[in-house]
C-alpha atoms as a PDB file:
ATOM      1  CA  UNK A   1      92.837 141.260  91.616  1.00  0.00           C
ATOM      2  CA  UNK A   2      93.390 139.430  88.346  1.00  0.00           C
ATOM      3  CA  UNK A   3      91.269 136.812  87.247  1.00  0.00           C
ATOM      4  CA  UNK A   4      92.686 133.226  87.038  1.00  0.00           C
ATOM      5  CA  UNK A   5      92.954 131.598  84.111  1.00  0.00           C
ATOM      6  CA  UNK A   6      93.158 127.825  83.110  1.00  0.00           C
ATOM      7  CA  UNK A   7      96.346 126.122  81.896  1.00  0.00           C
ATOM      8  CA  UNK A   8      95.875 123.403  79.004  1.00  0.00           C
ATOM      9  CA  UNK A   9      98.409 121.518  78.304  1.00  0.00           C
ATOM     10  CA  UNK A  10      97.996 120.326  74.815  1.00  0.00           C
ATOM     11  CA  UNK A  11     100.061 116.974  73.637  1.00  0.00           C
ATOM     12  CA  UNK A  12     103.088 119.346  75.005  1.00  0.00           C
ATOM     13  CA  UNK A  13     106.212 117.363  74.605  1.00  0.00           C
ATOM     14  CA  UNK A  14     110.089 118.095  75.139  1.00  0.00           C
ATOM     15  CA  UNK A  15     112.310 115.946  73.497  1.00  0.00           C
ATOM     16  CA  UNK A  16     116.442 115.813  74.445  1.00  0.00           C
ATOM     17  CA  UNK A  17     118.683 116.609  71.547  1.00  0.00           C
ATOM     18  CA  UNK A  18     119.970 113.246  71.607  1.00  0.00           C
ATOM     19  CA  UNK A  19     117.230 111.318  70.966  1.00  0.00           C
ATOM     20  CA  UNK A  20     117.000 109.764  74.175  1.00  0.00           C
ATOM     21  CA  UNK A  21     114.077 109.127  76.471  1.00  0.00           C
ATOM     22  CA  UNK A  22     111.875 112.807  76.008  1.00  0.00           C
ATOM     23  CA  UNK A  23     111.829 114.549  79.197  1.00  0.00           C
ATOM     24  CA  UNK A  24     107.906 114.950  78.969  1.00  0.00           C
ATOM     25  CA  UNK A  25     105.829 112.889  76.482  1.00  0.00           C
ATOM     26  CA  UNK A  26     102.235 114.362  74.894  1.00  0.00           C
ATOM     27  CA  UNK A  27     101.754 115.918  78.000  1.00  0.00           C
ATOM     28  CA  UNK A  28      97.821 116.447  78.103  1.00  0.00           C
ATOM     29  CA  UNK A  29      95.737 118.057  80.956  1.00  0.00           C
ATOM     30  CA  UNK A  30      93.281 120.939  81.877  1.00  0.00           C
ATOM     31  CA  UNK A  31      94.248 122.561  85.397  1.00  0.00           C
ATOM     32  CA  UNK A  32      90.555 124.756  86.106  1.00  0.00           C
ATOM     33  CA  UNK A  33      91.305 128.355  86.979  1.00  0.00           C
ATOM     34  CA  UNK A  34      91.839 128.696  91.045  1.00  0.00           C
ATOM     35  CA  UNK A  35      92.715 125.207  91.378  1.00  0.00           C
ATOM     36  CA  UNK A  36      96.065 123.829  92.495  1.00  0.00           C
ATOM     37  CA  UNK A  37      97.505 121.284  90.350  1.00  0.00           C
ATOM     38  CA  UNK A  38     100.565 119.396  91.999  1.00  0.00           C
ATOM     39  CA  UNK A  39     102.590 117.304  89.410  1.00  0.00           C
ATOM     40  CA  UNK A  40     103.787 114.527  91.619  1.00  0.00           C
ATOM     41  CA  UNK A  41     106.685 111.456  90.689  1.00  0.00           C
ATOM     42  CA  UNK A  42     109.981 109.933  91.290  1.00  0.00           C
ATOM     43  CA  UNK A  43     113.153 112.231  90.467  1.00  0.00           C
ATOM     44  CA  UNK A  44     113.812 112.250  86.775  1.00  0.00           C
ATOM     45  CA  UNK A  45     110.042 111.958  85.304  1.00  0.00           C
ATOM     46  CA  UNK A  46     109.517 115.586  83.590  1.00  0.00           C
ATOM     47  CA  UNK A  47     108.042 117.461  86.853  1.00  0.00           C
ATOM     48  CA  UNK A  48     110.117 120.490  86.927  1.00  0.00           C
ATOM     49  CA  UNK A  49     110.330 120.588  82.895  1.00  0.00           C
ATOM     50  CA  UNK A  50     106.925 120.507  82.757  1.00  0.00           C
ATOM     51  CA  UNK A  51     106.711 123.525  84.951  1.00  0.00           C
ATOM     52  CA  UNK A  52     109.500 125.463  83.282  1.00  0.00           C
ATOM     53  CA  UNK A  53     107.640 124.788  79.928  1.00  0.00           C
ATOM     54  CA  UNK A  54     104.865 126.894  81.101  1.00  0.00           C
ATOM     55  CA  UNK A  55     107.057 130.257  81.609  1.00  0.00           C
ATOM     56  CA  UNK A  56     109.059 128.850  78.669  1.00  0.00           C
ATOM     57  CA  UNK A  57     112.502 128.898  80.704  1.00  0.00           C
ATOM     58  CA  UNK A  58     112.241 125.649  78.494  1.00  0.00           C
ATOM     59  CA  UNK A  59     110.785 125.347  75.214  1.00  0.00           C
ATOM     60  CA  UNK A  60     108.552 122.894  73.823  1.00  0.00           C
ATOM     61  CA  UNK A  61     109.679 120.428  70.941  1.00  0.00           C
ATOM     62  CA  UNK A  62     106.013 120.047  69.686  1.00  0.00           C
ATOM     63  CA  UNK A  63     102.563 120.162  71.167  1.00  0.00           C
ATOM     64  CA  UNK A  64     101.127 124.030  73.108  1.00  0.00           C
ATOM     65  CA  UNK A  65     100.524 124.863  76.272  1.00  0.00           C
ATOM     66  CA  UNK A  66      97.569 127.428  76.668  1.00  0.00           C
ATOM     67  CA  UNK A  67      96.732 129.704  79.544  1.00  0.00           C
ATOM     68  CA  UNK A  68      93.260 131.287  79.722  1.00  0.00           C
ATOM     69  CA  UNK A  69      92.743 130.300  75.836  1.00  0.00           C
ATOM     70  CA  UNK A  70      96.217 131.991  74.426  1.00  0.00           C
ATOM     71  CA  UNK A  71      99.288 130.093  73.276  1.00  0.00           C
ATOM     72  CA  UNK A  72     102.137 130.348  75.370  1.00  0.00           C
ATOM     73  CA  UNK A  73     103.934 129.896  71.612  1.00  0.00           C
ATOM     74  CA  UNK A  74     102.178 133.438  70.303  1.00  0.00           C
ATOM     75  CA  UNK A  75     103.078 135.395  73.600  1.00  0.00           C
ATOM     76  CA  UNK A  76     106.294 137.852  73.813  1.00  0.00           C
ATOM     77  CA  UNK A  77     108.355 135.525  76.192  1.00  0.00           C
ATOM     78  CA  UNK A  78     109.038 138.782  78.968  1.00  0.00           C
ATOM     79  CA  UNK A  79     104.929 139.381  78.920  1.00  0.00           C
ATOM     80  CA  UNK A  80     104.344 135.632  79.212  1.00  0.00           C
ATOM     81  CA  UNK A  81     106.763 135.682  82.437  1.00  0.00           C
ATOM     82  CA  UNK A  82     105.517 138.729  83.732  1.00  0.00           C
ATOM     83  CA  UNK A  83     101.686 137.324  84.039  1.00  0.00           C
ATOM     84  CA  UNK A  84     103.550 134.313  85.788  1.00  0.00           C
ATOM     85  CA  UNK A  85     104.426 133.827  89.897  1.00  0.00           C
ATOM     86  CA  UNK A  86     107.584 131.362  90.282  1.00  0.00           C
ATOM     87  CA  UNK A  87     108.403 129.414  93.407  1.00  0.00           C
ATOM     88  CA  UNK A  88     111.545 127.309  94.025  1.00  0.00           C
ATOM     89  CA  UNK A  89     112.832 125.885  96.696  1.00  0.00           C
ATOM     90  CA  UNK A  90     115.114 128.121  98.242  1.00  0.00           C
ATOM     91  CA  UNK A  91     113.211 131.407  98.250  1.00  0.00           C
ATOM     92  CA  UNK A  92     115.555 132.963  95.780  1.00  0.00           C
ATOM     93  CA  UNK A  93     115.494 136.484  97.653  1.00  0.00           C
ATOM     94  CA  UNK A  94     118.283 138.384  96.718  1.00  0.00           C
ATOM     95  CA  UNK A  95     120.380 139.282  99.782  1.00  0.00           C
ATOM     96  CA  UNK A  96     121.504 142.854  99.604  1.00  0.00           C
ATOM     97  CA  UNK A  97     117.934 143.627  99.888  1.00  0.00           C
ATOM     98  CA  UNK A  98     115.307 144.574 102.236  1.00  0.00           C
ATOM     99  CA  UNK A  99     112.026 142.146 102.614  1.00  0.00           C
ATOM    100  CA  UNK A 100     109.952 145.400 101.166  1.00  0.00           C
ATOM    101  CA  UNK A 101     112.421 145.312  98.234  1.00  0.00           C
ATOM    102  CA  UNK A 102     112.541 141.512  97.654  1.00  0.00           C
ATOM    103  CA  UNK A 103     109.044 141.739  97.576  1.00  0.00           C
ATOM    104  CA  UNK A 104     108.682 144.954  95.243  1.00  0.00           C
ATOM    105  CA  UNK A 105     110.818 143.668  92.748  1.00  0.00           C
ATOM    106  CA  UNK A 106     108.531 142.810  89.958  1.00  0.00           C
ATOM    107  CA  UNK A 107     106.070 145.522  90.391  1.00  0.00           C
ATOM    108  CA  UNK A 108     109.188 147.713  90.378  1.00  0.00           C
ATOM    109  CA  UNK A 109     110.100 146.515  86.728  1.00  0.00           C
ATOM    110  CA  UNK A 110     106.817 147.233  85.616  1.00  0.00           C
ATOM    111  CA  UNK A 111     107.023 151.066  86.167  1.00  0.00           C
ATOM    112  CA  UNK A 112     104.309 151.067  89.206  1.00  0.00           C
ATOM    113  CA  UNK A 113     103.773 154.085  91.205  1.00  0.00           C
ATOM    114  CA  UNK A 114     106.161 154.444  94.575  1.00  0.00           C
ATOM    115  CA  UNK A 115     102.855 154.728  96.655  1.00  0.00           C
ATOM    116  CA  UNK A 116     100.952 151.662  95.181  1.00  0.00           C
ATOM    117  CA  UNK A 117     104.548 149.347  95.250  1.00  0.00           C
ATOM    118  CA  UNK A 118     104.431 150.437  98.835  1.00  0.00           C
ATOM    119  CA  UNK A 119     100.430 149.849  99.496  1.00  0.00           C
ATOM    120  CA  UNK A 120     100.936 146.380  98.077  1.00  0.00           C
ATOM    121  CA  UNK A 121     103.960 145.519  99.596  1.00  0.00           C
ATOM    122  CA  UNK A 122     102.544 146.308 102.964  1.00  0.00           C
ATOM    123  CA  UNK A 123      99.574 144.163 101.910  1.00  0.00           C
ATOM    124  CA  UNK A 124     101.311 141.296 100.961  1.00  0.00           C
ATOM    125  CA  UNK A 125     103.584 140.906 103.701  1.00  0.00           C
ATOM    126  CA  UNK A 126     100.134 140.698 106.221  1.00  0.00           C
ATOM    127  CA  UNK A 127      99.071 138.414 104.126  1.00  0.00           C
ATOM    128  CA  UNK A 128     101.524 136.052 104.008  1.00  0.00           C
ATOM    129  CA  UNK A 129     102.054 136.531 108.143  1.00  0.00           C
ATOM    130  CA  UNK A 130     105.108 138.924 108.022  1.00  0.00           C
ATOM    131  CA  UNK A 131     103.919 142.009 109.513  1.00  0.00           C
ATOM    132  CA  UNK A 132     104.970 145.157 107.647  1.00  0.00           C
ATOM    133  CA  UNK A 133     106.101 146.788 110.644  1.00  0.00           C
ATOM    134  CA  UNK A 134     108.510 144.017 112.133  1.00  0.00           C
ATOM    135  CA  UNK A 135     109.709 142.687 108.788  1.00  0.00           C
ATOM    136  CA  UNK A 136     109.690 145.264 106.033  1.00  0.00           C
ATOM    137  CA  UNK A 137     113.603 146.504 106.751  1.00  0.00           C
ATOM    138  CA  UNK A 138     115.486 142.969 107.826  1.00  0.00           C
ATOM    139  CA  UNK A 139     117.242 141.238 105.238  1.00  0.00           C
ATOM    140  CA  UNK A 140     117.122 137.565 103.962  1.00  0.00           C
ATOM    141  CA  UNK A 141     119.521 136.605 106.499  1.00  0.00           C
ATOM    142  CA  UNK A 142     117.701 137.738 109.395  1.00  0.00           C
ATOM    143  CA  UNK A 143     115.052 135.420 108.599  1.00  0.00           C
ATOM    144  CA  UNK A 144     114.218 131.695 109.076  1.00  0.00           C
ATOM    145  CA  UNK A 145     113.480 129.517 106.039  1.00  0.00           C
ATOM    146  CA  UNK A 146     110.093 129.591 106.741  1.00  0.00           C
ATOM    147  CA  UNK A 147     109.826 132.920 107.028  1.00  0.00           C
ATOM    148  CA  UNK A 148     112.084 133.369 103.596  1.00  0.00           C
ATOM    149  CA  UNK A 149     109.966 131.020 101.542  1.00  0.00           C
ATOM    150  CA  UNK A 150     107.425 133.132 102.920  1.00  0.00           C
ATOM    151  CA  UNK A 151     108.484 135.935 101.732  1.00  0.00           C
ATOM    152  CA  UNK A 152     109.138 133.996  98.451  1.00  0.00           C
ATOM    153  CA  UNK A 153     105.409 133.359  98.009  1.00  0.00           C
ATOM    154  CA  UNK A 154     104.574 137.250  98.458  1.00  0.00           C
ATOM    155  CA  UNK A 155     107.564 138.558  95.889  1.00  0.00           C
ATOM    156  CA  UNK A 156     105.873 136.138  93.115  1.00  0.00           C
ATOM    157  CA  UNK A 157     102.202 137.532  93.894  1.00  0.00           C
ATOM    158  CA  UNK A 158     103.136 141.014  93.902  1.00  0.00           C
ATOM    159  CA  UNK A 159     102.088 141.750  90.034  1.00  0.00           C
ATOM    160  CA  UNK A 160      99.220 139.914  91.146  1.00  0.00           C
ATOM    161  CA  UNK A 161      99.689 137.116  88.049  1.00  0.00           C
ATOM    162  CA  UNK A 162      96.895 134.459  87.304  1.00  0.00           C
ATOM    163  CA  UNK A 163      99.681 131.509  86.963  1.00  0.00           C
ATOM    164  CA  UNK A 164     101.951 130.318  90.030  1.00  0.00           C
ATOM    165  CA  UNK A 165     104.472 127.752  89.130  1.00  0.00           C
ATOM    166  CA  UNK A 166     105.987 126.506  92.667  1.00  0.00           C
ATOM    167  CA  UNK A 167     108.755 124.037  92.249  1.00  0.00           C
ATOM    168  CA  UNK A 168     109.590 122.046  95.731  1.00  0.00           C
ATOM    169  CA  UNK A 169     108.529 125.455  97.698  1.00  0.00           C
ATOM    170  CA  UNK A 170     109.040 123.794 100.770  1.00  0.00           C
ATOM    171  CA  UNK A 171     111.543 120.651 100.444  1.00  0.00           C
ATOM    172  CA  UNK A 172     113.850 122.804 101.717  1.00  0.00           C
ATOM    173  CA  UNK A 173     112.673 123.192 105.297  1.00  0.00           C
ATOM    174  CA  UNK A 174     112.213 120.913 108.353  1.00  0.00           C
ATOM    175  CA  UNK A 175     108.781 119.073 108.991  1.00  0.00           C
ATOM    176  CA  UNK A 176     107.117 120.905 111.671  1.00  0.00           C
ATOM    177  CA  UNK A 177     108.193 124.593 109.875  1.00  0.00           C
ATOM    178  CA  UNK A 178     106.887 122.600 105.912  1.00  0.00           C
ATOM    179  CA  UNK A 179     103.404 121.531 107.631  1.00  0.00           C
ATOM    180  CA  UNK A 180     103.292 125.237 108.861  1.00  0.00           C
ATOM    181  CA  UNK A 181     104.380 127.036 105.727  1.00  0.00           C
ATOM    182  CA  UNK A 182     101.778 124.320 103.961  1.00  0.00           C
ATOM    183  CA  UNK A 183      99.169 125.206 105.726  1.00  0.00           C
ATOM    184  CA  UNK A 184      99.687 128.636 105.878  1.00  0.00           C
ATOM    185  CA  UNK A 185      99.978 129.013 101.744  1.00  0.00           C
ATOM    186  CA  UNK A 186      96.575 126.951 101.819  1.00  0.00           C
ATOM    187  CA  UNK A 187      94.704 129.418 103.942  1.00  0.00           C
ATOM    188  CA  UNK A 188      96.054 132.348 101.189  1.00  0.00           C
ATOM    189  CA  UNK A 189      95.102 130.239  98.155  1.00  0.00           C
ATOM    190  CA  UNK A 190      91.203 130.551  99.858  1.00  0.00           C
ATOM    191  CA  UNK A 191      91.651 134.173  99.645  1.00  0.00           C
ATOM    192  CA  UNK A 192      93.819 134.718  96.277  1.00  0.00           C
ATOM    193  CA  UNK A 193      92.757 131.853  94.093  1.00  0.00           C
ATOM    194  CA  UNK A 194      95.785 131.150  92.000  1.00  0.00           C
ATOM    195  CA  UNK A 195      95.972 128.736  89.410  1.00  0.00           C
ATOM    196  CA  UNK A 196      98.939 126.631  90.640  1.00  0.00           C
ATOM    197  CA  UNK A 197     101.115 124.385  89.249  1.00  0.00           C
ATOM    198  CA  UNK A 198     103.087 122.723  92.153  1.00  0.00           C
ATOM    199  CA  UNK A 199     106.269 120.205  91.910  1.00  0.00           C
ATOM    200  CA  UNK A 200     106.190 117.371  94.587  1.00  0.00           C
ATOM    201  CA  UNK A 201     108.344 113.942  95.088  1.00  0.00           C
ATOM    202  CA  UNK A 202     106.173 113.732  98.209  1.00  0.00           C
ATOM    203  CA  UNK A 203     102.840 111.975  98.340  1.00  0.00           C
ATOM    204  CA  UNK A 204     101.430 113.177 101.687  1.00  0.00           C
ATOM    205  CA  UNK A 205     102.198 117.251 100.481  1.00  0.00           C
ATOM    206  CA  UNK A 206     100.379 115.826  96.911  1.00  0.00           C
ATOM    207  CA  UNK A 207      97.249 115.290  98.953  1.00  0.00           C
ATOM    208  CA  UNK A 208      97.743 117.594 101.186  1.00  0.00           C
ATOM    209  CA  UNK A 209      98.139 120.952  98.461  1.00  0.00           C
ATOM    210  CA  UNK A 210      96.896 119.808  95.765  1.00  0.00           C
ATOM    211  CA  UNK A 211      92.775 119.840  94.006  1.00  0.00           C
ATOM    212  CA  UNK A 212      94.417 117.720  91.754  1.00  0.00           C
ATOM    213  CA  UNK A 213      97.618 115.135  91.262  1.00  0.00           C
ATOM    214  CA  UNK A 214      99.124 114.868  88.165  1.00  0.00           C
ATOM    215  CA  UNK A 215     101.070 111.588  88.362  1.00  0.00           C
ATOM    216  CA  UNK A 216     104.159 111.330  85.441  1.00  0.00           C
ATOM    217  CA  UNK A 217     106.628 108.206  85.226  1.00  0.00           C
ATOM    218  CA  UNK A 218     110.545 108.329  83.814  1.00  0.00           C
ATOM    219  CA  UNK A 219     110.010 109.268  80.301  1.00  0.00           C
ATOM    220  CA  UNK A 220     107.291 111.893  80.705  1.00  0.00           C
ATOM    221  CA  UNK A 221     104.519 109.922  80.897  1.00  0.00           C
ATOM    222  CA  UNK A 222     101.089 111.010  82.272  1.00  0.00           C
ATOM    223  CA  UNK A 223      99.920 107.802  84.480  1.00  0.00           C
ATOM    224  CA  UNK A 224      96.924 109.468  86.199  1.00  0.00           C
ATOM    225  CA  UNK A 225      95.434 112.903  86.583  1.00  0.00           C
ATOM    226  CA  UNK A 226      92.672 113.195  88.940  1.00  0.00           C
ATOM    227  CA  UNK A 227      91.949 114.236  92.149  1.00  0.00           C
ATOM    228  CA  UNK A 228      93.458 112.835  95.610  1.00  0.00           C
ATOM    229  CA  UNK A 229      90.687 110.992  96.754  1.00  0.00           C
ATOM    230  CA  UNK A 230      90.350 109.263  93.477  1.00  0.00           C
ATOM    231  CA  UNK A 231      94.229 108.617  93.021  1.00  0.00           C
ATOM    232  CA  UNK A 232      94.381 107.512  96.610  1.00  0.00           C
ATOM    233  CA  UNK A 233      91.081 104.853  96.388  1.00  0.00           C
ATOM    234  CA  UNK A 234      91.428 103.679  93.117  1.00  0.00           C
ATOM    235  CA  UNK A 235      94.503 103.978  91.443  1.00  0.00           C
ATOM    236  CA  UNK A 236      95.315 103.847  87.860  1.00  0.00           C
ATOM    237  CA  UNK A 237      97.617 100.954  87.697  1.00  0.00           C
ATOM    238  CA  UNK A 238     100.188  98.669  89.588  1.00  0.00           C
ATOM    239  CA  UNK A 239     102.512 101.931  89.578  1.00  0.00           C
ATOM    240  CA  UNK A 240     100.601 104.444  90.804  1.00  0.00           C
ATOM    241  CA  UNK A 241      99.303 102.048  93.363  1.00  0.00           C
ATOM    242  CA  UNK A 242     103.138 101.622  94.636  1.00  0.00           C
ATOM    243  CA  UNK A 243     103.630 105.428  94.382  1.00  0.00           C
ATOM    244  CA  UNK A 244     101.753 106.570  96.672  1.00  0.00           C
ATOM    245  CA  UNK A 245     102.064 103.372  98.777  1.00  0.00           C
ATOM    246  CA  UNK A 246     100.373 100.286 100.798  1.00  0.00           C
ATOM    247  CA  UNK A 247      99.425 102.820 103.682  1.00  0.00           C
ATOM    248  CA  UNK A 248      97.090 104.948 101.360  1.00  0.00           C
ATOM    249  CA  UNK A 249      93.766 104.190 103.286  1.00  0.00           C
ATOM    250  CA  UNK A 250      95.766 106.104 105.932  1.00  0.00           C
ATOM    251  CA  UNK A 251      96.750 108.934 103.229  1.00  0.00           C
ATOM    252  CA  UNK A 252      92.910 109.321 102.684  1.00  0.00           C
ATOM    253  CA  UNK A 253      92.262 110.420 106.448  1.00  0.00           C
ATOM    254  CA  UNK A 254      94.091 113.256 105.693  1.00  0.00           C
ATOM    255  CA  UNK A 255      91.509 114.017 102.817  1.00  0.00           C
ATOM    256  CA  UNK A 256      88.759 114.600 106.144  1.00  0.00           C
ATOM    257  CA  UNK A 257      88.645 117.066 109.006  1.00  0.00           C
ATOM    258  CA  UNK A 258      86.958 116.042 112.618  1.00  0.00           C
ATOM    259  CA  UNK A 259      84.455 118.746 111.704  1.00  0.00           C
ATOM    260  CA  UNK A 260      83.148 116.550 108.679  1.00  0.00           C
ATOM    261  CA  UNK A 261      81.877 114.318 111.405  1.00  0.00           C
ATOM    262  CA  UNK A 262      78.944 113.601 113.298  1.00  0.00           C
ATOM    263  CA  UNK A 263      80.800 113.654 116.961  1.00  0.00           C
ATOM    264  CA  UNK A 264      79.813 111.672 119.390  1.00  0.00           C
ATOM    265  CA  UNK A 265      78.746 113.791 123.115  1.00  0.00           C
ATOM    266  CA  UNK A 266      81.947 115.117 124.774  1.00  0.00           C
ATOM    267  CA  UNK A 267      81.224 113.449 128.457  1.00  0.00           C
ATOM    268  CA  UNK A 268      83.800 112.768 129.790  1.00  0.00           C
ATOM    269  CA  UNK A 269      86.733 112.470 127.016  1.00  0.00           C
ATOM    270  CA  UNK A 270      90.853 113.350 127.437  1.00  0.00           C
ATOM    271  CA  UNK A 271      92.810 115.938 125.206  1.00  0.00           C
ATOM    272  CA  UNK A 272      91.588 118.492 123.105  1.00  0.00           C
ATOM    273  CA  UNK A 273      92.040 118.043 119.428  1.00  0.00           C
ATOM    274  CA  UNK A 274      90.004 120.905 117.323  1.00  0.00           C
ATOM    275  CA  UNK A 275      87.764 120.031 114.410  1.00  0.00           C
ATOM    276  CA  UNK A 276      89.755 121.543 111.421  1.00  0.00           C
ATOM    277  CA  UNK A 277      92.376 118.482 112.668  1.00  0.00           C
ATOM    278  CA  UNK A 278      92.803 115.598 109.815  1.00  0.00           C
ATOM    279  CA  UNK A 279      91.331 112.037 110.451  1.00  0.00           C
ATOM    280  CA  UNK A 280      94.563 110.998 110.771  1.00  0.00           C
ATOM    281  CA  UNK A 281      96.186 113.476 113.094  1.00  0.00           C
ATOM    282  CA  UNK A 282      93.147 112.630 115.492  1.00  0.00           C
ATOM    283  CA  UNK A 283      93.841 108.565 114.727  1.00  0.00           C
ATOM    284  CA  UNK A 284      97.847 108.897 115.723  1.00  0.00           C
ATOM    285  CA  UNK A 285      96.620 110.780 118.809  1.00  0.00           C
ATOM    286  CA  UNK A 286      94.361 108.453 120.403  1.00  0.00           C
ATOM    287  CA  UNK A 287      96.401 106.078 119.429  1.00  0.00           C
ATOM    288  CA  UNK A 288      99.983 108.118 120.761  1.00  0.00           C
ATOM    289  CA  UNK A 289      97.825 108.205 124.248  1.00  0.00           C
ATOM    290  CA  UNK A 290      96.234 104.997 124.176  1.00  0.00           C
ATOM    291  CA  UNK A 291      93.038 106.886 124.472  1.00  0.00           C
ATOM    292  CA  UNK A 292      89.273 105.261 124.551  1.00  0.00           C
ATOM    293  CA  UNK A 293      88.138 108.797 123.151  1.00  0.00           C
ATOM    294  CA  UNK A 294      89.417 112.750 122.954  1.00  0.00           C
ATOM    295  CA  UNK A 295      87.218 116.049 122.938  1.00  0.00           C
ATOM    296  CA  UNK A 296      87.221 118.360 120.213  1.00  0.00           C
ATOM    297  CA  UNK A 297      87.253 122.015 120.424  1.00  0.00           C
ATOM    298  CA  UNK A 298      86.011 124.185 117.622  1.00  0.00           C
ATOM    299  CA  UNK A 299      89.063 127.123 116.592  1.00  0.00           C
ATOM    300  CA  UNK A 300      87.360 129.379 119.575  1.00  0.00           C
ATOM    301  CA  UNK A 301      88.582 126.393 122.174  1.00  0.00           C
ATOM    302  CA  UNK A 302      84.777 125.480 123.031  1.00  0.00           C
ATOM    303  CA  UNK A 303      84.019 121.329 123.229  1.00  0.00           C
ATOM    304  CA  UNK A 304      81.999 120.424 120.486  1.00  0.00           C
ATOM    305  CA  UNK A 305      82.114 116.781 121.173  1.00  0.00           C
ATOM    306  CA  UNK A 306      84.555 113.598 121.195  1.00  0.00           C
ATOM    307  CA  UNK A 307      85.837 110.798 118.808  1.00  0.00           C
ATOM    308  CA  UNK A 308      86.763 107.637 119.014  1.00  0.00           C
ATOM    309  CA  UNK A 309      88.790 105.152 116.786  1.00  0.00           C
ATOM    310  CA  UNK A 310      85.368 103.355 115.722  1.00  0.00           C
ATOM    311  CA  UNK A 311      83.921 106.931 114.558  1.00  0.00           C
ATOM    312  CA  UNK A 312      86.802 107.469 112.417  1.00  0.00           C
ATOM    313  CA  UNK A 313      86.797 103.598 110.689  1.00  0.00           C
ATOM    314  CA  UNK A 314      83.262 103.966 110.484  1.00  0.00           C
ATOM    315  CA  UNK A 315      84.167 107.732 108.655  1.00  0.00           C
ATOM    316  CA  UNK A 316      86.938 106.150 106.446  1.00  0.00           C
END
């Protein structure tokens, strides 16, 4: 597995032709190697030309961007792209091919062996929770979105690159299938360790995804960088403070598991919630079932103990 590397982005600007408003301004942050960065803000405000400067499917004006210490500037542009995963929305797949094929697609261009395309296509689709054997010979079509972006996530970690660039991976899909998909890309960043750069309008999948939030405003602007704890209890301004909204002491619960907790005994409590649930999925169900108190189970299904709503404001 490659190493990842860290992505600097050095005063990197992109300025339109016509002298309006730049699409990013002096851009300047560090995303640490492994760590998801998501760059969050209202439609318009640089996010996905940020992104695209990285892979340089748009070029800077002035400024660098540097990946593990090397100018994206000094880089052969096909190299640069090749070290690089890419994300969007839709999947992408191409739909006269097989999932195997989708996913082979890169490592194909790069002249890899037939039996180590196949070894790490077979890997990848496990991974990702398509198994080889059920999935490798469908087509796009035959799949659900979930299952397609899915497959999306595997094609751009098939050369194995140190950079993922994932713009709106899931915007596409509906809200139980995103908090799925979410969860399930979070549980293979713990194994992989990709440094990703990740394009959100949406603060709850900010703090959800990211290790860090990148907040830009129209123009380009970087408003706050920091972590989602941080942007969430004190944030940077007026703006950022209406970004990401009056309910934010509500956003932080999501920041906390019930196994963070000291749980109270499990006498006699309703439900079953399990400790890797949020603060704030356990708050909306003892509130949903006007409950005094609900167990919690550990991933195995054995009680571990209960919580109430005065555990989790005393927790908050």
């Amino acid at each position: 597995m490659q190493t990842a590397a860290d992505i600097v982005f050095d005063a990197a600007t992109k300025t339109y032709d016509s002298g309006a408003e730049p699409a990013v301004d002096a851009l300047s942050l560090t995303v640490p190697a492994g760590e998801i960065c998501v760059l969050l803000g209202a439609s318009g405000c640089g996010k996905t030309t940020a992104l695209t400067l990285v892979n340089r499917l748009t070029e800077l004006t002035s400024g660098d961007i540097r990946i593990g210490g090397a100018s994206i500037r000094e880089q052969d542009v096909i190299e640069l792209r090749r070290g690089i995963g890419y994300v969007i929305q839709q999947a992408g797949l191409f739909p006269h091919l097989t999932i195997e094929e989708n996913v082979a697609t890169v490592p194909q261009v790069l002249g890899w062996k037939k039996p180590r395309i196949t070894e790490r296509t077979r890997e990848l689709l496990e991974l990702v929770g398509l198994p080889h054997k059920e999935y490798a010979h469908r087509y796009p079509a035959q799949l659900s979105g979930g299952q397609r972006q899915r497959v999306g996530i595997a094609r751009a970690l098939a050369a194995d690159p140190p950079i993922m660039l994932m713009d709106e991976p899931f915007g596409a899909l509906d809200p139980v299938t995103r908090e799925h998909v979410q969860g399930e890309f979070l549980r293979l960043q713990e194994q992989v360790r990709k440094t990703t750069l990740f394009v959100s309008h949406d603060i709850d999948e900010a703090v959800r995804m990211g290790d860090r939030v990148a907040i830009l405003a129209k123009g380009g602007k970087l408003l706050q960088y920091d972590t989602p704890e941080r942007i969430l209890r004190e944030p940077a301004d007026d703006y950022v403070a209406r970004f990401v909204g009056t309910d934010r002491g509500l956003k932080a619960l999501t920041l906390r598991t019930l196994g963070d907790l000291k749980l109270d005994p499990a006498d006699g409590a309703e439900g079953s919630l399990r400790t890797g649930d949020t603060l704030r999925t356990a708050l909306s169900a003892l509130m949903a079932g006007d409950a005094e108190r609900l167990s919690v189970s550990d991933e195995a299904g054995k009680p571990v103990g209960s919580v109430t709503v005065a555990l989790i404001r005393e927790a908050a």
